[in-house]
N, C-alpha and C. Protein backbone atom coordinates (compact mmCIF):
# COMPACT_ATOMS: atom_id res chain seq x y z
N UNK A 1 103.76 64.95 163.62
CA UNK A 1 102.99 66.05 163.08
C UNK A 1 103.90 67.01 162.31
N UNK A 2 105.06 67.63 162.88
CA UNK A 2 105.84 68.31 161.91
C UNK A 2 106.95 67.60 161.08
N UNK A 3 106.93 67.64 159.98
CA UNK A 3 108.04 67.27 158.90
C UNK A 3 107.47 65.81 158.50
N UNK A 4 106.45 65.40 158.88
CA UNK A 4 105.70 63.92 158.24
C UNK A 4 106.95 63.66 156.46
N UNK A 5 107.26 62.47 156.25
CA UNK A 5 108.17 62.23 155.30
C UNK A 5 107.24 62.47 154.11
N UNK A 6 105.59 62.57 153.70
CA UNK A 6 105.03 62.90 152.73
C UNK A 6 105.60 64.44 152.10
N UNK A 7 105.52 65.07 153.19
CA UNK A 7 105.74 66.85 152.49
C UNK A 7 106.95 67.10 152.78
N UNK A 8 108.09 66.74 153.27
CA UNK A 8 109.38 66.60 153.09
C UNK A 8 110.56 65.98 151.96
N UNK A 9 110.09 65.36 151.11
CA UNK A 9 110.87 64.83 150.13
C UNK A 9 111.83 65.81 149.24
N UNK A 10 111.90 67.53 149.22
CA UNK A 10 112.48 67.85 148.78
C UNK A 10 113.05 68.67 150.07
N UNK A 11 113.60 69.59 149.02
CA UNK A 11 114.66 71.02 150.05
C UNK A 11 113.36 71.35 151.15
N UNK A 12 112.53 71.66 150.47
CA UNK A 12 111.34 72.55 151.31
C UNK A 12 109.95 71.94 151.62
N UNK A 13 109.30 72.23 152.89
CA UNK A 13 108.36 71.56 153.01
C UNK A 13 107.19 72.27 152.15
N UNK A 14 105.94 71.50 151.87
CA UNK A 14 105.36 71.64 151.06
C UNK A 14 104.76 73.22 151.12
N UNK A 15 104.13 72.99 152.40
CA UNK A 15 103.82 74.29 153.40
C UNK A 15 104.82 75.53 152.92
N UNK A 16 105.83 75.72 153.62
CA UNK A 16 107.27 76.77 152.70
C UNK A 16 106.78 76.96 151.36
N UNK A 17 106.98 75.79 150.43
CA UNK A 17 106.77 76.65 148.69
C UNK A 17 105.20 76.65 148.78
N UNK A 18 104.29 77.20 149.65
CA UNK A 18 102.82 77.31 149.46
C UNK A 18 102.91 78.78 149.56
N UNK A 19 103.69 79.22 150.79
CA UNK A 19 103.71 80.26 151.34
C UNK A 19 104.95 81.15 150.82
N UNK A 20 106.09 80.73 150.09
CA UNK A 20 106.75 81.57 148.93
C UNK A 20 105.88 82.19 148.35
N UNK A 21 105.41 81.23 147.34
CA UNK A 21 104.60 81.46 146.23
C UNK A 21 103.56 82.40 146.30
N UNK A 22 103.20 82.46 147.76
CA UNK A 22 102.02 83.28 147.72
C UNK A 22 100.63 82.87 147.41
N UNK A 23 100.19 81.53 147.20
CA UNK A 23 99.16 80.59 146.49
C UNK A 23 97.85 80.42 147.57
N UNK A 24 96.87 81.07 146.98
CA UNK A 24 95.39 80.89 147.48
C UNK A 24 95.42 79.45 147.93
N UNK A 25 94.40 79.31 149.39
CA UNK A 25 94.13 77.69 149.85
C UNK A 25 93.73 76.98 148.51
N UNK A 26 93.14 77.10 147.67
CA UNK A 26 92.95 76.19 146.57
C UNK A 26 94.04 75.80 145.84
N UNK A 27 95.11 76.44 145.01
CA UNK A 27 96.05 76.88 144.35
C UNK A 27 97.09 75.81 145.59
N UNK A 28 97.34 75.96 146.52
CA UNK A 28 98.14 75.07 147.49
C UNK A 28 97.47 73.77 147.90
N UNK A 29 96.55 73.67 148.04
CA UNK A 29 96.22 72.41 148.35
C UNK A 29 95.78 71.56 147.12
N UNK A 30 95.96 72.24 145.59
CA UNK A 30 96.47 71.36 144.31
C UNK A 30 98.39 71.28 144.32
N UNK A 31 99.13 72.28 145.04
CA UNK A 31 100.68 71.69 145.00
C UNK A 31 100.63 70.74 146.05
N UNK A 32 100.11 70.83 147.21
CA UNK A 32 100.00 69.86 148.46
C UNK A 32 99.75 68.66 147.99
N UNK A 33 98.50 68.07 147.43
CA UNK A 33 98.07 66.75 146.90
C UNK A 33 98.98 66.31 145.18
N UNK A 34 99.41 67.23 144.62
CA UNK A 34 100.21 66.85 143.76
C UNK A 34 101.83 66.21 144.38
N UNK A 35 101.98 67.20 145.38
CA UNK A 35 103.76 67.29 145.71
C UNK A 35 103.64 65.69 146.44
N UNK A 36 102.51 65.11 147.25
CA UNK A 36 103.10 64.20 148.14
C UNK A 36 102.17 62.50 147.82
N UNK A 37 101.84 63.06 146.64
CA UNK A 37 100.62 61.61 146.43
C UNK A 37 101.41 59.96 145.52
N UNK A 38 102.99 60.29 145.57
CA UNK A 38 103.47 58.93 145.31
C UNK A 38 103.93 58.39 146.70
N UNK A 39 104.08 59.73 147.80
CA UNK A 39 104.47 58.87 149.14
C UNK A 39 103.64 58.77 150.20
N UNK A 40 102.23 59.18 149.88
CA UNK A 40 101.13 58.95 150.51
C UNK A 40 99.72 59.03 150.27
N UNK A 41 99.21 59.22 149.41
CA UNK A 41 97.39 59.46 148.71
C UNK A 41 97.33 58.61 147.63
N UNK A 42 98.45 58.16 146.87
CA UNK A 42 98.25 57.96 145.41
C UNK A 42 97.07 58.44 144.65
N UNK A 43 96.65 57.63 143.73
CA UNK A 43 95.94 58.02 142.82
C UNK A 43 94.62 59.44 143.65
N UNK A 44 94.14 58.36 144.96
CA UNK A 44 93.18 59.64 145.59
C UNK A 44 93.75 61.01 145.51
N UNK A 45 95.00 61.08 145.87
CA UNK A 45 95.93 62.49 145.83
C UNK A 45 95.38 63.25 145.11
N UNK A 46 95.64 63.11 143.54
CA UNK A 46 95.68 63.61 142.34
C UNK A 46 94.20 63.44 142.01
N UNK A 47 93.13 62.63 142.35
CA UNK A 47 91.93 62.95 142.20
C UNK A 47 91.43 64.28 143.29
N UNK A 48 92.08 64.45 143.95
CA UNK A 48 91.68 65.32 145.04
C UNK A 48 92.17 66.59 144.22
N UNK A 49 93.44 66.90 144.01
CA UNK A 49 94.02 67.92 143.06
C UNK A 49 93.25 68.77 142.34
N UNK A 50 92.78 67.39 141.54
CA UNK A 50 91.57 67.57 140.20
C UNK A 50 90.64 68.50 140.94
N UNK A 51 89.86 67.93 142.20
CA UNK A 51 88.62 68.63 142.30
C UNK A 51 89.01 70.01 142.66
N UNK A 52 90.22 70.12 143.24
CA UNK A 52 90.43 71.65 143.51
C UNK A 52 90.61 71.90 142.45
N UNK A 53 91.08 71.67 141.18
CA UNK A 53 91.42 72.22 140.09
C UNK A 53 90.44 72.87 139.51
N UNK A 54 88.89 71.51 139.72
CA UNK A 54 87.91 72.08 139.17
C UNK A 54 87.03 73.35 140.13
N UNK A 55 87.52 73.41 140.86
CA UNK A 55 86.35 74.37 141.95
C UNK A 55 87.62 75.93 141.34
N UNK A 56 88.51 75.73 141.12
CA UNK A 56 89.36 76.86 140.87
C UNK A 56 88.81 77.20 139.34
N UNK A 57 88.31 76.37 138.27
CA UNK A 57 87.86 76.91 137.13
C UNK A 57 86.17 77.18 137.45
N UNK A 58 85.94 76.35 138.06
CA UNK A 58 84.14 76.96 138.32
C UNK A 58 83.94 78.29 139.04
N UNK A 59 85.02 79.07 139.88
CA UNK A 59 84.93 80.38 140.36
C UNK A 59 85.96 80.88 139.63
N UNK A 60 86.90 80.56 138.38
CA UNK A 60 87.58 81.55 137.98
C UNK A 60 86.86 83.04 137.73
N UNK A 61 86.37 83.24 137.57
CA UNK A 61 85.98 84.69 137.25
C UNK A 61 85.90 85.30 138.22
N UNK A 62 85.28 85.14 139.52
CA UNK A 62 84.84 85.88 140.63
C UNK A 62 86.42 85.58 141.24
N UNK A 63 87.25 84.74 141.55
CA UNK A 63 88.28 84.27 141.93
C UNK A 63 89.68 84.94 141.62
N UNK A 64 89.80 85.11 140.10
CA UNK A 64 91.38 84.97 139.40
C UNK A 64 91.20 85.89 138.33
N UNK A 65 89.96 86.12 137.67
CA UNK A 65 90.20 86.96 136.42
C UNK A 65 91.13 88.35 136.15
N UNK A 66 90.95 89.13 137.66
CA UNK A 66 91.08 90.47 138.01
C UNK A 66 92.97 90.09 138.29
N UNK A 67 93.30 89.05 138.33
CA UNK A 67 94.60 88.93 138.89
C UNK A 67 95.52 88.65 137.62
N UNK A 68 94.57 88.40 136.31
CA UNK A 68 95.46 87.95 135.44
C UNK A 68 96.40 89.08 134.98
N UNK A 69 97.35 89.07 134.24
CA UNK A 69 98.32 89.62 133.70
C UNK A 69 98.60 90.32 132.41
């Protein structure tokens, strides 16, 4: 359960640069399924990504607008 070799492949576990960053559950669980989907999800990974990607542009406004820069 802790340090599984999927979210370990670099310096930091995936979890750590979720929680640097500061990144909404959506926003992390597109680095989560991106960071570990050649050593465990493949292609599903990155389709999974996608859908958070898309649920993050279908509430951008109510979500992210107020945060932009």
């Amino acid at each position: 359960i802790t340090q599984p070799p999927h979210y370990t492949q670099g310096k930091l576990e995936v979890v750590e640069a979720i929680m640097l960053l500061g990144l909404d559950p959506c926003a992390g669980n597109v680095l989560k399924y991106i960071a570990r989907h050649t050593m465990k999800g493949g292609k599903d990974d990155l389709l999974k990504a996608r859908e958070y990607i898309n649920l993050m542009l279908k509430h951008y406004d109510n979500w992210y607008s107020d945060k932009e820069k």
